[in-house]
Protein backbone atom coordinates (compact mmCIF):
# COMPACT_ATOMS: atom_id res chain seq x y z
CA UNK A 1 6.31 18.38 -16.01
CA UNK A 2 8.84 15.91 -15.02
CA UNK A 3 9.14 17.46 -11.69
CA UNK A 4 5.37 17.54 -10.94
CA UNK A 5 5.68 13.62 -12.04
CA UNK A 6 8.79 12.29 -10.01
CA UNK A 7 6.89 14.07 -6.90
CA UNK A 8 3.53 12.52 -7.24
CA UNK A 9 5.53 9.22 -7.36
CA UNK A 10 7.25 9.98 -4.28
CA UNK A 11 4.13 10.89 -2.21
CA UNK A 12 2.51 8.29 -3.94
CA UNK A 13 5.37 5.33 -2.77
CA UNK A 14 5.43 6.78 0.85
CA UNK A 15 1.97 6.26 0.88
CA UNK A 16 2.07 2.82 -0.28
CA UNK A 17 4.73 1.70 2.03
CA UNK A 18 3.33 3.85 4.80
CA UNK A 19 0.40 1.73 4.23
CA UNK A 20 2.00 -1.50 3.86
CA UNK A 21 3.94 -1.27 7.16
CA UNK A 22 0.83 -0.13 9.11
CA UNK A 23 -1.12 -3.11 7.73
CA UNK A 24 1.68 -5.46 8.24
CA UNK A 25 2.00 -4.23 12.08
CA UNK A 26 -2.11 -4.97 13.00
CA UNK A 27 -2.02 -8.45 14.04
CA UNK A 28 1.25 -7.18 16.57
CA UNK A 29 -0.82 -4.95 18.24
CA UNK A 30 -3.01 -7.71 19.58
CA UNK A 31 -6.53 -6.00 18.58
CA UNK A 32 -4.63 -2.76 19.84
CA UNK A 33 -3.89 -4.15 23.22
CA UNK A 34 0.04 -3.89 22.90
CA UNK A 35 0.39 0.39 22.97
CA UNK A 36 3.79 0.33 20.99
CA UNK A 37 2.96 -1.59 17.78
CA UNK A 38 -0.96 -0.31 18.50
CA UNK A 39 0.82 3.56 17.98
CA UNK A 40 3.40 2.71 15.17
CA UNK A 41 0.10 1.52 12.80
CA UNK A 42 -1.62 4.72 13.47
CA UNK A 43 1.22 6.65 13.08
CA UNK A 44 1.88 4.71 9.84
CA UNK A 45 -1.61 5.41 8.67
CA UNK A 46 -1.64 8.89 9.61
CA UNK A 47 1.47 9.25 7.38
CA UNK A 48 0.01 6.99 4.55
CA UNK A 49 -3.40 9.05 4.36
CA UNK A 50 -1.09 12.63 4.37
CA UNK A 51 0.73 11.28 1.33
CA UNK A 52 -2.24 9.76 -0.34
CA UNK A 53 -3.58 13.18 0.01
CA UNK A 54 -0.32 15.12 -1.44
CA UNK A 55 -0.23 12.73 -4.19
CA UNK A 56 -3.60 13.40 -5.34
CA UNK A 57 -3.20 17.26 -5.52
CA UNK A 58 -0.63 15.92 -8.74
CA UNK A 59 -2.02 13.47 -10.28
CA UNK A 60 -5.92 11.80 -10.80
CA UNK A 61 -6.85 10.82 -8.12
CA UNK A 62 -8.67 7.33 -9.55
CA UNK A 63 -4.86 6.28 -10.64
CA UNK A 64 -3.49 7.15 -7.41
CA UNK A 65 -6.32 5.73 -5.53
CA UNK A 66 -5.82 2.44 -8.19
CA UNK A 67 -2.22 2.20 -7.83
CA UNK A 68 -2.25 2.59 -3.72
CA UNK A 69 -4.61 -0.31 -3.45
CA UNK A 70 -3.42 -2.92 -6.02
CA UNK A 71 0.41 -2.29 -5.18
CA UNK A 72 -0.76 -2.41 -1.85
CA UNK A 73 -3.07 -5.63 -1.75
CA UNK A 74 0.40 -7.25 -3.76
CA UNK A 75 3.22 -6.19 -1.30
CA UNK A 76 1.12 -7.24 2.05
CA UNK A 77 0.25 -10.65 0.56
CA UNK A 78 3.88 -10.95 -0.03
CA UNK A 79 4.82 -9.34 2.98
CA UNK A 80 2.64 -12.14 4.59
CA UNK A 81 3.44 -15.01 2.83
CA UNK A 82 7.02 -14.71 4.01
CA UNK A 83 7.00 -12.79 7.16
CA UNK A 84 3.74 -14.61 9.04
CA UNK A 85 4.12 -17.60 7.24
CA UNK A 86 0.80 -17.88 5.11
CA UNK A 87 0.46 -19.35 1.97
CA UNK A 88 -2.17 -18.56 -0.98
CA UNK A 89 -3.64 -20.90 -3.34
CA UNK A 90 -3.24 -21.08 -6.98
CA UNK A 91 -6.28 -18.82 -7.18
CA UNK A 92 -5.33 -16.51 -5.00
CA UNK A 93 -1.83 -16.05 -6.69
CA UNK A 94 -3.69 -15.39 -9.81
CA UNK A 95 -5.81 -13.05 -8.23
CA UNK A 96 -2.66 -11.07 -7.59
CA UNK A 97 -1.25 -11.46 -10.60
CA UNK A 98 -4.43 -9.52 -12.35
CA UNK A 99 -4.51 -7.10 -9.51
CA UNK A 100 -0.24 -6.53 -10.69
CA UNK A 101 -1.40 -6.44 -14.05
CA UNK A 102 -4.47 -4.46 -14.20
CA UNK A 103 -2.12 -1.65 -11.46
CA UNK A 104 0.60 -1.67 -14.52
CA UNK A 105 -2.17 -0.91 -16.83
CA UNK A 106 -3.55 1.90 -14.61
CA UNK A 107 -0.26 3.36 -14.28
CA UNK A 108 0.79 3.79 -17.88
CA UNK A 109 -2.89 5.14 -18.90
């Protein structure tokens, strides 16, 4: 059991940061005009969407889904607020901080 649960995890973070760095790399492909960055975000995706896939052969697929996309939406906004420089508003931070919280609560259901 605790096998079947450490590798859903695993697939589950590699799809997350698979994710992450693919979304991170779309505005340096230049609406997919530059061919390097343009191929290391569909690789990335391609990668992300293979472990999304294994993940959910091990575990429910709405917590897996849930978990990708909230821990997702919350790394890329910080991933943006420090790499390309944009801020968020109080409302938007808030926003995240349900998104965070309501993840956490998906997680340990």
């Amino acid at each position: 059991m605790i096998q079947i649960i450490l590798m859903s995890t695993t697939w589950l973070f590699i799809a997350i940061l698979t994710e992450v760095f693919g979304t991170a790399m779309l505005p340096k492909t230049r609406h997919f005009r530059r061919l390097a960055p343009t191929i290391f975000c569909a690789l990335s995706y391609v990668v992300c969407f293979y472990a999304q896939g294994q993940a959910m052969k091990l575990m429910t697929p709405g917590i897996a889904y849930a978990i990708w996309c909230g821990m997702g939406t919350v790394l890329i906004t910080v991933i943006s607020s420090i790499y390309y420089d944009m801020h968020t508003s109080i409302f938007e931070k808030a926003g995240i901080a349900l998104i965070l919280s309501g993840t956490l609560l998906m997680g340990f259901a």
